[in-house]
N, C-alpha and C. Protein backbone atom coordinates (compact mmCIF):
# COMPACT_ATOMS: atom_id res chain seq x y z
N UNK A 1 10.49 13.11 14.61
CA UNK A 1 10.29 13.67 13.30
C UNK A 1 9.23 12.85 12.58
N UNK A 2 8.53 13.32 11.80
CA UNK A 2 7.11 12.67 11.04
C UNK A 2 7.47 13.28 9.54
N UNK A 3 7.85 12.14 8.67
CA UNK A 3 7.79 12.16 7.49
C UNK A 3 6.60 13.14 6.85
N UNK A 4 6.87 13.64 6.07
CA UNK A 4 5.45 14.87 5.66
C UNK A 4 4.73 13.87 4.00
N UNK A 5 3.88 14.57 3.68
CA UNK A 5 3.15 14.26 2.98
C UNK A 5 3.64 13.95 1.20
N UNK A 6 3.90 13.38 0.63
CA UNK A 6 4.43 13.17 -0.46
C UNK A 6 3.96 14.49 -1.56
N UNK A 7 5.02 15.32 -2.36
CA UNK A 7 5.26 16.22 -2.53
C UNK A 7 4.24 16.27 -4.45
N UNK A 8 3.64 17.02 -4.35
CA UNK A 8 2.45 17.30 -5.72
C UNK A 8 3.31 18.07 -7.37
N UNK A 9 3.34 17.54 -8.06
CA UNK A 9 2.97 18.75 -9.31
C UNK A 9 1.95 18.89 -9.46
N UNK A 10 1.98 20.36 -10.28
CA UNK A 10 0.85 20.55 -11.05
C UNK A 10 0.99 20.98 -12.39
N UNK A 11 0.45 20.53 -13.01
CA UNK A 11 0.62 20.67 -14.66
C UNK A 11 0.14 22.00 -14.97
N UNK A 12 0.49 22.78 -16.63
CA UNK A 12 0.37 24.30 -16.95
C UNK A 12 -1.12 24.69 -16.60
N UNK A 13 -2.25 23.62 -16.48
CA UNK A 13 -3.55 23.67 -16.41
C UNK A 13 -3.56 24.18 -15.22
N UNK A 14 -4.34 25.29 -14.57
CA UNK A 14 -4.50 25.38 -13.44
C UNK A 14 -5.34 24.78 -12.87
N UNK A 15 -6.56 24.32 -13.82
CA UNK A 15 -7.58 23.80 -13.07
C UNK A 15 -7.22 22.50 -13.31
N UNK A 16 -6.06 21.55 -13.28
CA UNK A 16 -5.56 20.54 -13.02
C UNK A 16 -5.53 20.12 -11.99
N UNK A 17 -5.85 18.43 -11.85
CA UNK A 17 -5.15 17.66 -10.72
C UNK A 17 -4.21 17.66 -10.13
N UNK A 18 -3.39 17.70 -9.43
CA UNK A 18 -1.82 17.80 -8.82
C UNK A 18 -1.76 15.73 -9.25
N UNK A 19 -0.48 16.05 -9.68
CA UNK A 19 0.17 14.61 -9.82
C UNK A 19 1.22 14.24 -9.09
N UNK A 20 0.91 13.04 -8.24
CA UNK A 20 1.80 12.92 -7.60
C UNK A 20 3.38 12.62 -8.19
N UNK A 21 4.45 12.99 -7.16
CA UNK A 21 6.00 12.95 -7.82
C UNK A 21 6.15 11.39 -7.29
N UNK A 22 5.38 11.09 -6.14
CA UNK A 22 5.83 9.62 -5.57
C UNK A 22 5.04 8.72 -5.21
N UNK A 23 4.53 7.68 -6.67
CA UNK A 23 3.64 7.68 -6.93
C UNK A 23 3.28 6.24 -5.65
N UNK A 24 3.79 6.11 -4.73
CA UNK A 24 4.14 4.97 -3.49
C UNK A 24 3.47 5.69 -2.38
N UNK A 25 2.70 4.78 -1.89
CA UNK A 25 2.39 5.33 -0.60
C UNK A 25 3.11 5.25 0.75
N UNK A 26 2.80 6.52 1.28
CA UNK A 26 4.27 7.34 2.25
C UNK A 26 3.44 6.85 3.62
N UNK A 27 4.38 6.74 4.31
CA UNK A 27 3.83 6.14 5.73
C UNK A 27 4.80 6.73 6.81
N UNK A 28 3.95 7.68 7.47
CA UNK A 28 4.19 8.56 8.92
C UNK A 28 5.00 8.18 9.95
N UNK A 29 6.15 7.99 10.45
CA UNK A 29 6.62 7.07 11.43
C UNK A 29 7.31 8.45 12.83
N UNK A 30 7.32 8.29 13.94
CA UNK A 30 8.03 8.91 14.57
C UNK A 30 9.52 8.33 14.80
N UNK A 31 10.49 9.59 14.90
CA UNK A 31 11.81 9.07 14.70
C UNK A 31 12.20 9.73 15.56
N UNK A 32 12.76 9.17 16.50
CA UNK A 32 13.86 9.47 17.86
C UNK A 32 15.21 9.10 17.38
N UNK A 33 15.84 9.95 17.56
CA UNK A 33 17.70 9.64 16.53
C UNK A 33 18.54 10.69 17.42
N UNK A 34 19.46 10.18 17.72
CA UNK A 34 20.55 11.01 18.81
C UNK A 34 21.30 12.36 17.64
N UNK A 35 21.62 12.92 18.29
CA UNK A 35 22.02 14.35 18.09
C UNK A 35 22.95 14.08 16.68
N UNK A 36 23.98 13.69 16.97
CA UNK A 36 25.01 13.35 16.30
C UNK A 36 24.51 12.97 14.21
N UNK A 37 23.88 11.89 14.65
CA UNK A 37 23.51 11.24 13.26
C UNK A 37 22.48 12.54 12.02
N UNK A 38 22.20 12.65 13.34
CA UNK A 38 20.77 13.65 12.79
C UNK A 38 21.55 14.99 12.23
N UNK A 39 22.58 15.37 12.74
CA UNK A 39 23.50 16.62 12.12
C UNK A 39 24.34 16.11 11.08
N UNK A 40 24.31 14.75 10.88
CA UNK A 40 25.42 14.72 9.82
C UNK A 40 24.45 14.68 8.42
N UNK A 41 23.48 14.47 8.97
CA UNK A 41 22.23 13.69 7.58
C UNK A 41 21.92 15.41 7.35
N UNK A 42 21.25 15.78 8.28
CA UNK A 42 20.50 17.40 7.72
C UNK A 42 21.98 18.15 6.81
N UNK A 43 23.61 18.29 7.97
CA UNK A 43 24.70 19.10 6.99
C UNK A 43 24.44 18.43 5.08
N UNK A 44 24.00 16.76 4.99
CA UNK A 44 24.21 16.22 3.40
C UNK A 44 23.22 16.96 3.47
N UNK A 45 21.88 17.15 3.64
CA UNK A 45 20.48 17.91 3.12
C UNK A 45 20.98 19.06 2.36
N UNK A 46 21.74 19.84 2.86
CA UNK A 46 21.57 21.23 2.95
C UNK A 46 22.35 21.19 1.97
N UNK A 47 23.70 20.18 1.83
CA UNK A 47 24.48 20.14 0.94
C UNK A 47 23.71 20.05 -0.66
N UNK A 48 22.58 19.36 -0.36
CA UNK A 48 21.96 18.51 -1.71
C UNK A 48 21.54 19.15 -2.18
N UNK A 49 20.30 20.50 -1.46
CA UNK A 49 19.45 21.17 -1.20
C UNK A 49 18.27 20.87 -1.09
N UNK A 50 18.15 19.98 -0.11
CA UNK A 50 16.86 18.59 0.30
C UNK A 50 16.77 19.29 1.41
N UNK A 51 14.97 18.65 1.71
CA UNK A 51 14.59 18.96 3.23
C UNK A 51 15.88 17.68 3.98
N UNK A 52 15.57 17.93 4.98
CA UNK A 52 16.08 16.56 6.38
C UNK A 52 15.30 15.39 5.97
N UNK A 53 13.72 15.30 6.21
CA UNK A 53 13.00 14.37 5.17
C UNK A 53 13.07 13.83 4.36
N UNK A 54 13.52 14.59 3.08
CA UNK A 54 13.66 13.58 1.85
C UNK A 54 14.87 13.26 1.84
N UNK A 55 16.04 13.82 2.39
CA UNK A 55 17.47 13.38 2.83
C UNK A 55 17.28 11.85 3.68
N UNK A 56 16.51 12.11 4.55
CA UNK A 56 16.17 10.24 5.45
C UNK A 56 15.83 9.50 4.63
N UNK A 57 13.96 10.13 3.84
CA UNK A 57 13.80 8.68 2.51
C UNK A 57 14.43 8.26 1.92
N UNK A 58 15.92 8.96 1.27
CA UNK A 58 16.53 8.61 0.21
C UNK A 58 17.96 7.62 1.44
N UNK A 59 18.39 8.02 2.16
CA UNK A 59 19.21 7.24 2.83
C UNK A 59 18.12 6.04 3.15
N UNK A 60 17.36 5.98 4.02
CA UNK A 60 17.00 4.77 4.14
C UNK A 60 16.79 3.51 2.67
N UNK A 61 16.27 4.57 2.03
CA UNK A 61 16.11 3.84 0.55
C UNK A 61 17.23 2.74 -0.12
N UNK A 62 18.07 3.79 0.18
CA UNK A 62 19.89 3.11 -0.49
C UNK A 62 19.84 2.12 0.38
N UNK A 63 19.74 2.35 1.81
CA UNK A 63 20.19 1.28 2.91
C UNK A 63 19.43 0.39 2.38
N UNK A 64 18.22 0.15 2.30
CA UNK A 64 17.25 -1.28 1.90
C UNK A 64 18.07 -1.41 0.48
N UNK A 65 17.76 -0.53 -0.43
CA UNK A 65 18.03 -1.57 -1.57
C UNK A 65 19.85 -2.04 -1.45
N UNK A 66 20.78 -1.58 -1.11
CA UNK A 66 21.98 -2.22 -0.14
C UNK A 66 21.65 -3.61 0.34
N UNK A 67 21.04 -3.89 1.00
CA UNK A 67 20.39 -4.90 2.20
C UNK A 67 20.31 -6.03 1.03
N UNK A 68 19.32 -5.80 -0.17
CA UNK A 68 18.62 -6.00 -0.89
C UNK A 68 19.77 -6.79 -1.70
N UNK A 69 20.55 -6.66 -2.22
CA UNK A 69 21.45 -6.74 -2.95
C UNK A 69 22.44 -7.55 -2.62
N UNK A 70 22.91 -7.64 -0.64
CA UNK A 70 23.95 -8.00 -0.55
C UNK A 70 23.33 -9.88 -0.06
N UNK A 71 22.03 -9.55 0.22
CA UNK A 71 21.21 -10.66 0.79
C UNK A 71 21.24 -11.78 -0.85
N UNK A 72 21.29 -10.79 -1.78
CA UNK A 72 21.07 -11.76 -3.13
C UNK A 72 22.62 -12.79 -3.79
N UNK A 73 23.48 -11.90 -3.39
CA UNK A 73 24.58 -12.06 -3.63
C UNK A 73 25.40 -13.28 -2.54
N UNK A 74 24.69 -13.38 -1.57
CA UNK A 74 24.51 -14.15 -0.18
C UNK A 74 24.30 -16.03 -0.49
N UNK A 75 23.40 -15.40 -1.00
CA UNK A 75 22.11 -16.85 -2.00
C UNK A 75 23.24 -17.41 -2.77
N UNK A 76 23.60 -16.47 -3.40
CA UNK A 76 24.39 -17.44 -4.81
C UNK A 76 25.85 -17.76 -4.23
């Protein structure tokens, strides 16, 4: 799977710029993931009404900032 391209508005102007929603730059990765995991993440998608995609960014997201948090709490 290949992460897609970070997703545009466009303001009432038509002859407007598209602004980006994420304003971070997105980076392409291929993802090999066994059957199982991959059906439980797309059933939350569908639940959310998210692609599979932004269902992964946002799980991986939690997972780091998780990581992030428990590493700080570690320190002290």
């Amino acid at each position: 799977m290949i992460v897609s391209n970070p997703p545009v508005a466009l303001c009432g102007n038509h002859d407007a710029q598209p602004i980006s929603v994420f304003p971070m730059t997105m980076k392409q990765i291929p993802l090999r993931l066994p059957a199982k995991p991959y059906d439980v993440i797309a059933a939350r998608a569908e639940d959310n009404f998210r692609t599979v995609c932004r269902q992964f960014e946002l799980f991986l997201t939690e997972c780091v900032r998780q990581r992030k948090s428990e590493a700080v709490c570690r320190k002290n």
